[in-house]
C-alpha atoms as a PDB file:
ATOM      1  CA  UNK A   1    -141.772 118.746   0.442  1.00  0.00           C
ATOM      2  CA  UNK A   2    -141.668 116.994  -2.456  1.00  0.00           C
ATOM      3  CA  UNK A   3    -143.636 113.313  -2.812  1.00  0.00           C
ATOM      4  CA  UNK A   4    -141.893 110.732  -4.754  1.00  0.00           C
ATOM      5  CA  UNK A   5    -143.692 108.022  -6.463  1.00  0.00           C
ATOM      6  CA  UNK A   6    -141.751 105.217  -5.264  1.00  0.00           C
ATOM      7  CA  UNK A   7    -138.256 105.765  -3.330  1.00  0.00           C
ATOM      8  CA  UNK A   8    -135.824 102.862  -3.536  1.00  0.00           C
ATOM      9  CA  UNK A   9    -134.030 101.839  -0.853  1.00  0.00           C
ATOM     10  CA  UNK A  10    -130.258 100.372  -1.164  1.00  0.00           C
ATOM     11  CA  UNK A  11    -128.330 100.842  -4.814  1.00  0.00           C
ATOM     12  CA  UNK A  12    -126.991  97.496  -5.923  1.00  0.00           C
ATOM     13  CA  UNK A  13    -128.035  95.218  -8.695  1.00  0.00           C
ATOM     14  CA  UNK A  14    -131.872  95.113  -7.214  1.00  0.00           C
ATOM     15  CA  UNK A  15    -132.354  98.434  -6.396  1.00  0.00           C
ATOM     16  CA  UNK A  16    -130.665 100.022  -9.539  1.00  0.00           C
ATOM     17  CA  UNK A  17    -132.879  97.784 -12.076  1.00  0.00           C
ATOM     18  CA  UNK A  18    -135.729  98.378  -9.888  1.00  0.00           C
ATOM     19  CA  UNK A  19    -134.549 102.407 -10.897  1.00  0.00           C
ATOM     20  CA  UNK A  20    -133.863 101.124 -14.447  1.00  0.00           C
ATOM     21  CA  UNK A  21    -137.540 100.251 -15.088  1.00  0.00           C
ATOM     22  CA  UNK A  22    -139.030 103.511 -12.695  1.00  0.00           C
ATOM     23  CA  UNK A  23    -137.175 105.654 -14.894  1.00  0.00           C
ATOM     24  CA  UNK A  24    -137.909 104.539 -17.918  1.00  0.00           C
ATOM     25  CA  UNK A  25    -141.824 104.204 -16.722  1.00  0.00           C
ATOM     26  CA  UNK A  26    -141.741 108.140 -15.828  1.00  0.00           C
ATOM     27  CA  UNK A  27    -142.197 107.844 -12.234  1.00  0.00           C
ATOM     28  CA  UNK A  28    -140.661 110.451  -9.496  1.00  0.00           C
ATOM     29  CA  UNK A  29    -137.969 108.149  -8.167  1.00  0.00           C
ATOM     30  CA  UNK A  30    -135.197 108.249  -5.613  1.00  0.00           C
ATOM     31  CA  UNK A  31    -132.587 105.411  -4.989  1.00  0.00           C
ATOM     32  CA  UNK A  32    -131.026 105.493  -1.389  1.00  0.00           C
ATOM     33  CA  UNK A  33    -127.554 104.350  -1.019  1.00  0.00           C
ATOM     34  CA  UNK A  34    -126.015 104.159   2.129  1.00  0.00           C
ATOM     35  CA  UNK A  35    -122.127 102.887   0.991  1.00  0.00           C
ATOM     36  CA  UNK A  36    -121.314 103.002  -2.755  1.00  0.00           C
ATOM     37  CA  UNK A  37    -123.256 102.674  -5.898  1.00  0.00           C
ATOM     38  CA  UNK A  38    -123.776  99.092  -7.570  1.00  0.00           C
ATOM     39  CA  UNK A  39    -123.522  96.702  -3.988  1.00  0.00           C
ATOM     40  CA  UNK A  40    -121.598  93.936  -2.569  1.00  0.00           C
ATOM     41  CA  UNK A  41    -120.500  92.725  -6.173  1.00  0.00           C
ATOM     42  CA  UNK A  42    -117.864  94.908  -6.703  1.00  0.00           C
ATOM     43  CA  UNK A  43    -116.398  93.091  -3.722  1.00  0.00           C
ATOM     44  CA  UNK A  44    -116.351  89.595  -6.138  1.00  0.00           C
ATOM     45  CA  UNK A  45    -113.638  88.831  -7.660  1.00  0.00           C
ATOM     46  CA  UNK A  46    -114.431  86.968 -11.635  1.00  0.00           C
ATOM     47  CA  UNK A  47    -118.213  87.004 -11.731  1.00  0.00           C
ATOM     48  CA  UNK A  48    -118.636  83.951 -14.240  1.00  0.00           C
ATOM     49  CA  UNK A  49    -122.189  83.335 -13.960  1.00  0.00           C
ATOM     50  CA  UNK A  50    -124.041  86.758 -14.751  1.00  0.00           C
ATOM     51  CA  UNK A  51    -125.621  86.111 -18.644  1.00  0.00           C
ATOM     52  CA  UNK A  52    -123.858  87.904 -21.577  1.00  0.00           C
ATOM     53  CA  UNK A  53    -120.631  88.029 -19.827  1.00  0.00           C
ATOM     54  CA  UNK A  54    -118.286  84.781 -19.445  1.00  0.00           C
ATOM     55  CA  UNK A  55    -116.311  86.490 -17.167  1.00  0.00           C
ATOM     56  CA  UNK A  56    -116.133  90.104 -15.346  1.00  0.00           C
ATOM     57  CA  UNK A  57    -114.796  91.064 -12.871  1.00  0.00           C
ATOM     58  CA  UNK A  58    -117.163  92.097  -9.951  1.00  0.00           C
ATOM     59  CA  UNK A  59    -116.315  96.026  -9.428  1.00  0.00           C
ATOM     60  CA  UNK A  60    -116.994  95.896 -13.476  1.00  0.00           C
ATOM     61  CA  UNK A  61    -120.316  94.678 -13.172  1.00  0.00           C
ATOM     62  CA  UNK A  62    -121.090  96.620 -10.532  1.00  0.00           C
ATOM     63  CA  UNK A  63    -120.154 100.153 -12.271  1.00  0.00           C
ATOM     64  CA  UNK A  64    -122.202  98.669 -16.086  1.00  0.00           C
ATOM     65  CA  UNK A  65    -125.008  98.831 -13.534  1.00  0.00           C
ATOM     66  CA  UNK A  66    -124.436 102.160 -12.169  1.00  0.00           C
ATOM     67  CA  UNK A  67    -123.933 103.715 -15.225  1.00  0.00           C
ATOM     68  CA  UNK A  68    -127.206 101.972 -16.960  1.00  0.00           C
ATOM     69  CA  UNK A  69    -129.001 103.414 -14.386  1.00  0.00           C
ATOM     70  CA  UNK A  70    -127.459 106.976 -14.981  1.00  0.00           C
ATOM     71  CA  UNK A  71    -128.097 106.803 -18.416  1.00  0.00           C
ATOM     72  CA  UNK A  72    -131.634 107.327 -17.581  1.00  0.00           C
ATOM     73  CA  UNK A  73    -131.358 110.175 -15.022  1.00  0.00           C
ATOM     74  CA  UNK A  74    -131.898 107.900 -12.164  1.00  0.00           C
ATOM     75  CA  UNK A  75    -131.230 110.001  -8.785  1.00  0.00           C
ATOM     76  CA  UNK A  76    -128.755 108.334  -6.093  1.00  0.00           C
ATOM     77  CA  UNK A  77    -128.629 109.738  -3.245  1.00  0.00           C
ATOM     78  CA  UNK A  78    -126.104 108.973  -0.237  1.00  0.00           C
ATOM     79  CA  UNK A  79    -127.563 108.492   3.153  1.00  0.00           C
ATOM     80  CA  UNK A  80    -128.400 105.906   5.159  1.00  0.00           C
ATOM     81  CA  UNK A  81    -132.561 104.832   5.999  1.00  0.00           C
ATOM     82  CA  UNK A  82    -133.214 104.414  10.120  1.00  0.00           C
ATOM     83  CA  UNK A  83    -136.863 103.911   9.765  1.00  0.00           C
ATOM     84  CA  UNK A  84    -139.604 103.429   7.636  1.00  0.00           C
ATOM     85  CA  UNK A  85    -142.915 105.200   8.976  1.00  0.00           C
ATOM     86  CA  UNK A  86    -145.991 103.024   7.509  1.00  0.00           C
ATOM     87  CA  UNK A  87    -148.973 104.119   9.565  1.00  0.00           C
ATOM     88  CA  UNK A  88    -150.446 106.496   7.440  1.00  0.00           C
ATOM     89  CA  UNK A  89    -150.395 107.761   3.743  1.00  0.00           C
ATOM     90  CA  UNK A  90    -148.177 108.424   1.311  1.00  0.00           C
ATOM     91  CA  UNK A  91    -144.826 106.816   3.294  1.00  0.00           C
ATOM     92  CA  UNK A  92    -142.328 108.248   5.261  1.00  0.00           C
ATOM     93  CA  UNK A  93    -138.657 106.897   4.681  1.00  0.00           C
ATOM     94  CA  UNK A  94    -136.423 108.489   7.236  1.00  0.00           C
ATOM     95  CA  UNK A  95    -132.127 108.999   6.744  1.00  0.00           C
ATOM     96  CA  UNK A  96    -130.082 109.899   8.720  1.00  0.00           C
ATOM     97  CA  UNK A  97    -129.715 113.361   6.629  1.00  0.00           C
ATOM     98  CA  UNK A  98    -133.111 113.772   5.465  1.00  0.00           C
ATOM     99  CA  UNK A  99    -136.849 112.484   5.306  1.00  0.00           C
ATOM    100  CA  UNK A 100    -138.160 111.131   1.799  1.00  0.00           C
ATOM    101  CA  UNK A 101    -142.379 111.310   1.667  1.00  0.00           C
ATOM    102  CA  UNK A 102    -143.438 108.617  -1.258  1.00  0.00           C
ATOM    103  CA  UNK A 103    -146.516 106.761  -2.081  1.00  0.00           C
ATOM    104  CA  UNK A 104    -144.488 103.276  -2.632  1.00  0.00           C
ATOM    105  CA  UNK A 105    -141.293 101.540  -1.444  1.00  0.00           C
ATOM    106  CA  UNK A 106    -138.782  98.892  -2.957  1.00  0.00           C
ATOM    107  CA  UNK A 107    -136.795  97.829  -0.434  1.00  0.00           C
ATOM    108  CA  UNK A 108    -133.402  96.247  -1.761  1.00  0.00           C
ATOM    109  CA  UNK A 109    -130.791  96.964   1.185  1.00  0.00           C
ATOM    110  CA  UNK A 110    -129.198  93.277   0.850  1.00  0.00           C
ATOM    111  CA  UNK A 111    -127.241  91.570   3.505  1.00  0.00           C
ATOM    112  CA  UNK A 112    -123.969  92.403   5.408  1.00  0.00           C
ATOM    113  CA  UNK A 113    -120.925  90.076   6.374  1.00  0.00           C
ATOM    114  CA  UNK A 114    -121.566  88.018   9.345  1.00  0.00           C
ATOM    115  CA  UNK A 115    -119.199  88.240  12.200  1.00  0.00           C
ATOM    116  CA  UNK A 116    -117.356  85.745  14.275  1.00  0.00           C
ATOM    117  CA  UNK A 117    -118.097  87.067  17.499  1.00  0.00           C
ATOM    118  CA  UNK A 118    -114.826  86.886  18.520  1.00  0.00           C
ATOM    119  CA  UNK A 119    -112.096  89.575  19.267  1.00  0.00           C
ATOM    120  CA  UNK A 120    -111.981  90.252  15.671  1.00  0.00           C
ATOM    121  CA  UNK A 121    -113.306  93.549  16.100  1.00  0.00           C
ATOM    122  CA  UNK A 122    -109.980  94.753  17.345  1.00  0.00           C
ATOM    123  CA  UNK A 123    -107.693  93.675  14.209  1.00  0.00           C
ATOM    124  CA  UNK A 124    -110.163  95.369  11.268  1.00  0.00           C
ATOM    125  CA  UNK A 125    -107.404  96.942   9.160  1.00  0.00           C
ATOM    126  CA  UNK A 126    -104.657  95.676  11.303  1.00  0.00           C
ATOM    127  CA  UNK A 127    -104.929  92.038   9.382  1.00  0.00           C
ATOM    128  CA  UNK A 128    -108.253  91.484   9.509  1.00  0.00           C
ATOM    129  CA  UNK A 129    -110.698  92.234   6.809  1.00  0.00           C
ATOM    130  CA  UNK A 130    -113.854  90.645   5.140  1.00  0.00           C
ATOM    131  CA  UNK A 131    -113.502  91.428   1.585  1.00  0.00           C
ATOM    132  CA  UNK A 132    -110.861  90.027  -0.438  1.00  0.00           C
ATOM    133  CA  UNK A 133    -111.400  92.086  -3.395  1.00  0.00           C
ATOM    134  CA  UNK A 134    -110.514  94.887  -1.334  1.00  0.00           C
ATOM    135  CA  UNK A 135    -107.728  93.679   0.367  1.00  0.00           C
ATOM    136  CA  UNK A 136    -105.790  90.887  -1.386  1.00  0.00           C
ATOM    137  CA  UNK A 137    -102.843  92.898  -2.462  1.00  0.00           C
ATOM    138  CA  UNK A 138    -102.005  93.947   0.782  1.00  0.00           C
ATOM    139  CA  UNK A 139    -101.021  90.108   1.237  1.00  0.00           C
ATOM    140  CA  UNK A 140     -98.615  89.897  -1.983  1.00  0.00           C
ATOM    141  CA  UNK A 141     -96.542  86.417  -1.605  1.00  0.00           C
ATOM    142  CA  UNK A 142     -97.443  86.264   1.834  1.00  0.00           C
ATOM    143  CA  UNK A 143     -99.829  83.501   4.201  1.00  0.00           C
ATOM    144  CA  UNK A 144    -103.262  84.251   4.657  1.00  0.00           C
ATOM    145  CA  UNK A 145    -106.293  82.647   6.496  1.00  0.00           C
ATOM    146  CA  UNK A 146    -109.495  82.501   5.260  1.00  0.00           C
ATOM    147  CA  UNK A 147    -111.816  81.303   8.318  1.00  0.00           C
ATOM    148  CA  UNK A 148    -115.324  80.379   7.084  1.00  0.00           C
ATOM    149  CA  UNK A 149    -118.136  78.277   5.592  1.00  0.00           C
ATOM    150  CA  UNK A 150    -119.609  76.971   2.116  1.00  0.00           C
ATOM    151  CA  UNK A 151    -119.792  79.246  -1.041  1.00  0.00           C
ATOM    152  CA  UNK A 152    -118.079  82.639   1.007  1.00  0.00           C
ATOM    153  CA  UNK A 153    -114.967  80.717   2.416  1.00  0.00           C
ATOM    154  CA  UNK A 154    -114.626  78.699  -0.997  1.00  0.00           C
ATOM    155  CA  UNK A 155    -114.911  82.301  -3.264  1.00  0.00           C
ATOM    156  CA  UNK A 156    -112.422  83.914  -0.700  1.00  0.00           C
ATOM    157  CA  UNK A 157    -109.920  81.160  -1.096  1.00  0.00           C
ATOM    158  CA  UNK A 158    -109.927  81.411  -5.170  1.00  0.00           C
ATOM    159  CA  UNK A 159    -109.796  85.106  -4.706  1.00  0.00           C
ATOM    160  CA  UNK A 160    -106.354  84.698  -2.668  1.00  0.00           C
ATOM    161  CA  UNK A 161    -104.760  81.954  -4.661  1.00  0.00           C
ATOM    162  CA  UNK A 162    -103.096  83.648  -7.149  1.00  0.00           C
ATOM    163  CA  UNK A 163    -101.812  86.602  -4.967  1.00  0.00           C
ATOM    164  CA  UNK A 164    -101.038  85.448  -1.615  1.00  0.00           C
ATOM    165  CA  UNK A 165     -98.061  82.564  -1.188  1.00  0.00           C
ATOM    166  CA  UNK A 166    -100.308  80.273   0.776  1.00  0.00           C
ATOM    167  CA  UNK A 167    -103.981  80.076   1.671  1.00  0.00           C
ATOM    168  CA  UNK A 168    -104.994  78.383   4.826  1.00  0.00           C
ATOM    169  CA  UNK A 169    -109.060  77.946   4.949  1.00  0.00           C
ATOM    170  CA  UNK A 170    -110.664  76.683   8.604  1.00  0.00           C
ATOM    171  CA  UNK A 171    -114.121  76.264   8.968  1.00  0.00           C
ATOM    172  CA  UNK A 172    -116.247  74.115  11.639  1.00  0.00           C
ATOM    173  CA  UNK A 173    -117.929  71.992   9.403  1.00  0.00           C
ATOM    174  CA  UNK A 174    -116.951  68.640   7.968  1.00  0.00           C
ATOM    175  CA  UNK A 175    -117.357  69.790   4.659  1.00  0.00           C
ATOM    176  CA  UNK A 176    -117.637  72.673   2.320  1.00  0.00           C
ATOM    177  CA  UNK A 177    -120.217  73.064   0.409  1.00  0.00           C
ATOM    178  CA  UNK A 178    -120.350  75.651  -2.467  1.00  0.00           C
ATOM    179  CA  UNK A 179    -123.495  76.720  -4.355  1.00  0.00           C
ATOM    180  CA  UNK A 180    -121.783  75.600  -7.660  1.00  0.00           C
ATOM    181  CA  UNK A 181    -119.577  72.402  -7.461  1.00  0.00           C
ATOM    182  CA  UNK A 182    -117.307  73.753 -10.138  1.00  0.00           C
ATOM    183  CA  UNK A 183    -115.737  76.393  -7.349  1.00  0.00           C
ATOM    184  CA  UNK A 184    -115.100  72.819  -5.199  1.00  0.00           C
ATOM    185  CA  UNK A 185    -113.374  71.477  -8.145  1.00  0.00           C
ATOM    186  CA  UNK A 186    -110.985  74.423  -8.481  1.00  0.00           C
ATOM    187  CA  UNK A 187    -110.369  74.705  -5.054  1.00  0.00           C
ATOM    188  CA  UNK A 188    -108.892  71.228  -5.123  1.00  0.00           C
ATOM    189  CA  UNK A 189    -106.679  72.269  -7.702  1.00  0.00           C
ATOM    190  CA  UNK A 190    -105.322  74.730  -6.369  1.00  0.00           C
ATOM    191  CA  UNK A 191    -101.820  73.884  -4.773  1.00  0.00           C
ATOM    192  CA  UNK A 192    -101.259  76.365  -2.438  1.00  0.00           C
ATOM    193  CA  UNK A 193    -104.726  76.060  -0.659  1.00  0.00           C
ATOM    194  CA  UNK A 194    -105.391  74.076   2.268  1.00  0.00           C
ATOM    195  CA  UNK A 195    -108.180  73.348   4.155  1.00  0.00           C
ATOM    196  CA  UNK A 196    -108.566  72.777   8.120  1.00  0.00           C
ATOM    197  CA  UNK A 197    -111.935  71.190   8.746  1.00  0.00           C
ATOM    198  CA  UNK A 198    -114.313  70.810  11.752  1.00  0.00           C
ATOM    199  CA  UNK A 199    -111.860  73.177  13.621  1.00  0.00           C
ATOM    200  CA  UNK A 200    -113.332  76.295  16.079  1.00  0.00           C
ATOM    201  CA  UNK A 201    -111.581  79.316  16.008  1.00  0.00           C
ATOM    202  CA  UNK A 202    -111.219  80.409  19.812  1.00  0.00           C
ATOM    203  CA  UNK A 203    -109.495  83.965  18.884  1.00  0.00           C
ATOM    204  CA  UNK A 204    -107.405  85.951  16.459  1.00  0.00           C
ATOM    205  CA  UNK A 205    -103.949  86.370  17.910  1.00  0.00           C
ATOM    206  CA  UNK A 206    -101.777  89.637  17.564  1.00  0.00           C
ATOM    207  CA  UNK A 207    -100.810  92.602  19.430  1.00  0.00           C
ATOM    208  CA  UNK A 208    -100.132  95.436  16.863  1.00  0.00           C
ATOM    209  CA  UNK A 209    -101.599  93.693  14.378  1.00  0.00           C
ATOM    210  CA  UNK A 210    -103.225  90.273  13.592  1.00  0.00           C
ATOM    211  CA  UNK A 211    -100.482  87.055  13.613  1.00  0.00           C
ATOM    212  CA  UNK A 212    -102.873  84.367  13.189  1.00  0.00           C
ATOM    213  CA  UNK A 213    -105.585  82.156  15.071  1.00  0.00           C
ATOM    214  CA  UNK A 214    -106.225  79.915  17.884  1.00  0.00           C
ATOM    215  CA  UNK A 215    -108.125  77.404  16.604  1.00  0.00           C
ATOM    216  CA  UNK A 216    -109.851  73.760  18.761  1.00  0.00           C
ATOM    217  CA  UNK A 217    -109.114  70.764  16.398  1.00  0.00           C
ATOM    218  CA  UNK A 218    -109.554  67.210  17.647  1.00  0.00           C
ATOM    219  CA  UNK A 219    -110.137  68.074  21.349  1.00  0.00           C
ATOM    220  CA  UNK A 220    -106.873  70.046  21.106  1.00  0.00           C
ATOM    221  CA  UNK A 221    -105.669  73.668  21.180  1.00  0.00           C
ATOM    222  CA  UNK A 222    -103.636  74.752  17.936  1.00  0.00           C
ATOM    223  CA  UNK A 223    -101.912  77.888  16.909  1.00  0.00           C
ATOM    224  CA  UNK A 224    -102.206  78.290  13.170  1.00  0.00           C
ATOM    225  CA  UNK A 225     -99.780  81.609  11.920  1.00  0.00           C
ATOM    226  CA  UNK A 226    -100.990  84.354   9.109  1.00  0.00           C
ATOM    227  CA  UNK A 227     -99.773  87.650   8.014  1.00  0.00           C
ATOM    228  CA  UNK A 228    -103.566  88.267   7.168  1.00  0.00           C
ATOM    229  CA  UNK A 229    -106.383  87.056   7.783  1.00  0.00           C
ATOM    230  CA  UNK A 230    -110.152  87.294   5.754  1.00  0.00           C
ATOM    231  CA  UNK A 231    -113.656  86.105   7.546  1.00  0.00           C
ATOM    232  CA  UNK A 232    -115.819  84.819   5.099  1.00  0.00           C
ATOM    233  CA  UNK A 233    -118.712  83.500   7.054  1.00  0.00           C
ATOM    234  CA  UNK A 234    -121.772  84.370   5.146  1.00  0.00           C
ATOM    235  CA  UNK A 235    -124.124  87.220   5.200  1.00  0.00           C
ATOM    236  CA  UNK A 236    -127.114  88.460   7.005  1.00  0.00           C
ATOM    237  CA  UNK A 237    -129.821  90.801   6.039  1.00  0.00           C
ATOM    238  CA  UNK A 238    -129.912  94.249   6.165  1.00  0.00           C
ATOM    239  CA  UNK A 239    -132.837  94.407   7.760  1.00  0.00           C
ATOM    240  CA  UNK A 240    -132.752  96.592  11.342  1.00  0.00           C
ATOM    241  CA  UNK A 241    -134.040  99.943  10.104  1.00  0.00           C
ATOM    242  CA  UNK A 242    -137.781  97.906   9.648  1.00  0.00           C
ATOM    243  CA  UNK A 243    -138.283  97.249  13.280  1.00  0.00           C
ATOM    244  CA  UNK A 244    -141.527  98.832  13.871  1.00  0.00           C
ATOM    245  CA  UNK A 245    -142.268  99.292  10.666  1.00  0.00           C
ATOM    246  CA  UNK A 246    -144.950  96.580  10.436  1.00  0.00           C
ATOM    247  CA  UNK A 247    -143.035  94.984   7.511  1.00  0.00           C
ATOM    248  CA  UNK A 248    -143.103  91.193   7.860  1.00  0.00           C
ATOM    249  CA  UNK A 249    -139.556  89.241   8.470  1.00  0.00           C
ATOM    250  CA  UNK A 250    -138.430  85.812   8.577  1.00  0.00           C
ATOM    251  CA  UNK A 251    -135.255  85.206  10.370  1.00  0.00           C
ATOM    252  CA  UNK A 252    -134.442  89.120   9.379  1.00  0.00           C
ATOM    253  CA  UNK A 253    -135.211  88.588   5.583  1.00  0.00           C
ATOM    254  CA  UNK A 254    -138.251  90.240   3.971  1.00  0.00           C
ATOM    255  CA  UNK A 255    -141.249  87.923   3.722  1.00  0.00           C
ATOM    256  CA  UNK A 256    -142.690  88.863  -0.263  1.00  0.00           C
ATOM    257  CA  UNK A 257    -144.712  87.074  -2.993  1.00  0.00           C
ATOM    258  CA  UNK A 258    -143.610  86.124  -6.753  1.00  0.00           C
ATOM    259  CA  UNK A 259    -145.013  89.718  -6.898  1.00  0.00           C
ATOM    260  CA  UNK A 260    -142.074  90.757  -4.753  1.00  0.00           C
ATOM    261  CA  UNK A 261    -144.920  92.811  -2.721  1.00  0.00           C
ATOM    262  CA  UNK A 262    -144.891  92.879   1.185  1.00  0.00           C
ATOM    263  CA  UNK A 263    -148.068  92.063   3.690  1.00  0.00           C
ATOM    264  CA  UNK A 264    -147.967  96.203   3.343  1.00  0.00           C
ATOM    265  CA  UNK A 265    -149.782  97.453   0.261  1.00  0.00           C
ATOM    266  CA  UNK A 266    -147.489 100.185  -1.397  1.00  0.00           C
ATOM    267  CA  UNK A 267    -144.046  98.264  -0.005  1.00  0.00           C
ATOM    268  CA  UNK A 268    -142.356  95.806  -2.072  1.00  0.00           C
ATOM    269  CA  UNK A 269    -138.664  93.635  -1.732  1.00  0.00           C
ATOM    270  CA  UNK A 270    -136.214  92.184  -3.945  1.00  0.00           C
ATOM    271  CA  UNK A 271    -132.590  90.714  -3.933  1.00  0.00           C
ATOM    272  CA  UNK A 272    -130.823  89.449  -1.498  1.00  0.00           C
ATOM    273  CA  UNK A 273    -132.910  91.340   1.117  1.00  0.00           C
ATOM    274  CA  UNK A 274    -135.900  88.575   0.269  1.00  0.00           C
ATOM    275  CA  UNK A 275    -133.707  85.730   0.906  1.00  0.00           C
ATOM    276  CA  UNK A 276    -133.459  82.682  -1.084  1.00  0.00           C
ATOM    277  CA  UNK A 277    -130.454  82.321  -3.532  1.00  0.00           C
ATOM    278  CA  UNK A 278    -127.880  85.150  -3.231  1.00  0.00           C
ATOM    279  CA  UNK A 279    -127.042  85.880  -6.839  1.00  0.00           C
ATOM    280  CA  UNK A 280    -126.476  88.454  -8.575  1.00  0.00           C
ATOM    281  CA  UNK A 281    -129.216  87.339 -11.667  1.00  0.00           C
ATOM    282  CA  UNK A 282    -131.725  86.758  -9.151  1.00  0.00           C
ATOM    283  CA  UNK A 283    -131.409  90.054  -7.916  1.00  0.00           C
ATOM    284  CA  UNK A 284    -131.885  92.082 -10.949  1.00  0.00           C
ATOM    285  CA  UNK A 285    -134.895  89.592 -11.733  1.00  0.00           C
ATOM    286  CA  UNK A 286    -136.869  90.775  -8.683  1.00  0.00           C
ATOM    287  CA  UNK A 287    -135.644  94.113  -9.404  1.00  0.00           C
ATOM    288  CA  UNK A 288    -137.510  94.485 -12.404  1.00  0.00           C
ATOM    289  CA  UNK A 289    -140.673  91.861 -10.478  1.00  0.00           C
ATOM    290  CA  UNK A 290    -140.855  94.497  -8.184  1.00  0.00           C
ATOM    291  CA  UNK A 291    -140.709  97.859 -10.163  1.00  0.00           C
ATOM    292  CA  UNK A 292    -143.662  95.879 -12.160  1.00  0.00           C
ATOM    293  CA  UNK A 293    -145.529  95.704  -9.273  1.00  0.00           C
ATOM    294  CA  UNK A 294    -144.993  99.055  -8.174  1.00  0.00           C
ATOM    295  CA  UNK A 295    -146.161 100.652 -11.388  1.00  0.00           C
ATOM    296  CA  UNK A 296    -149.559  98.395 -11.239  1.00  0.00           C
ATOM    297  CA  UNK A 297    -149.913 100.045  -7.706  1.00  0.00           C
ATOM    298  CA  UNK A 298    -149.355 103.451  -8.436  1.00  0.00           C
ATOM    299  CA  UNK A 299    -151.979 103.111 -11.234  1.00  0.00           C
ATOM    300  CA  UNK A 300    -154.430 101.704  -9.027  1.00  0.00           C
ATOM    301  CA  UNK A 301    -153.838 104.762  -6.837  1.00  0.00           C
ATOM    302  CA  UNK A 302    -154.674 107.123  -9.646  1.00  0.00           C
ATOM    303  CA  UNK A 303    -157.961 105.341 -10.100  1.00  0.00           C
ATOM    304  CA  UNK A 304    -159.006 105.679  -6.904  1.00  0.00           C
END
């Protein structure tokens, strides 16, 4: 079997620049994927704040990436990592399809959409969806809801504006907060948006397909009507498969240094899995943080 140098696990912006430097560095690399190639930003709508680019759109981005990474032979593989085996020497990265034996590891799985908890599970694809990217045109001229908090709900609003007839956005806090108070400003000036605040959404309501929510406002029960509806409640890491592993956590994100190295010699973290600011420029920094301190491993390996 063969033994990688360093296998990268998870294919967006992190893992492919972390693949980016490995290939150009001549190491024996693999990059695990377990959905598509280049991450969560293809689900963004106008990315205005990556450097170089004023505006592009998300999927854009995301397939530059890909194909920088191609350019240099990097191999992407589709499966998806249940366990990482770090009691002995070199690693063992099981999939679901096959086992990858490596003497380092850059994790860079990033986060997943968090979930109401509600009945939503039943409506996925029958008016309910988390991405807007993906879904907006299914909602041409028509009323959507967009239940969430902070940065997600805000970005899912502006998504809808200019598609859907009229944008409805609940969330249980008093206010929203974005990361960037530019996206509050254009919320407010958008005229078809408006925004339900410190409400609790009880359940989505449908039969064949999702009509809208129940939502408590004021001590009081109110039915608020939607042909679709998007949750946009933030995002939690992607994180499950290192149970057991030994890798250190906090709150499910990977505990790392500036060095982007783990309390596990030979593992290493960056992007969103590590936490922090979800962006996509801090991403691809710790991408390349992290490949650094892989290489400065692997030679100390060879010296020893």
């Amino acid at each position: 079997m063969d033994i990688y140098d360093v296998v990268i696990i998870g294919g967006g912006p992190a893992g492919l620049t972390a693949g980016i430097y490995a290939m150009r560095s001549k190491l024996k690399t693999i990059c695990i994927e377990k959905e598509r190639e280049g991450g969560k930003i293809a689900e963004a709508g106008i990315v205005e704040n990556y450097p170089g680019f004023e505006n592009i759109r998300g999927y854009e981005l995301a397939e530059r990436f890909v194909k920088h990474a191609k350019k240099f032979n990097l191999d992407i593989v589709y499966d998806t990592v249940v366990k990482i085996e770090t009691g002995e020497r070199p690693f063992k990265v099981i999939g679901e399809n096959n086992t990858y034996i490596t003497k380092s590891v850059v994790i860079a799985t990033g986060t997943k959409e968090k979930k109401l908890g509600l009945n939503e599970d039943e409506f996925v694809g029958r008016g309910v969806s988390y991405c807007t990217t993906c879904d907006a045109f299914f909602y041409l001229n028509k009323d959507v809801i967009v239940i969430g908090r902070d940065t997600p709900a805000i970005m899912s609003a502006l998504n809808l504006k200019d598609i859907a007839k009229s944008v409805i956005v609940i969330t249980d806090k008093k206010e929203l907060r974005p990361a960037e108070r530019i996206m509050l400003d254009r919320l407010k000036e958008a005229e078809n948006i408006t925004v339900i605040k410190n409400a609790k959404v009880i359940k989505i309501l449908g039969k064949e397909k999702a009509e809208g929510v129940l939502i408590s406002l004021d001590g009081e029960e109110k039915v608020i009507k939607g042909d679709g509806i998007f949750i946009s409640m933030g995002h939690e890491p992607n994180s499950q498969f290192l149970e057991g592993s030994g890798v250190e956590l906090n709150r499910g994100f990977v505990k790392v240094d500036r060095n982007c190295r783990t309390n596990i010699d030979g593992i290493f973290a960056c992007g969103d899995i590590t936490g922090g600011v979800l962006q996509v420029s801090k991403a691809v920094g710790e991408g390349a943080v992290a490949m650094a301190s892989v290489v400065k491993y692997l030679n100390r390996l060879d010296k020893n």
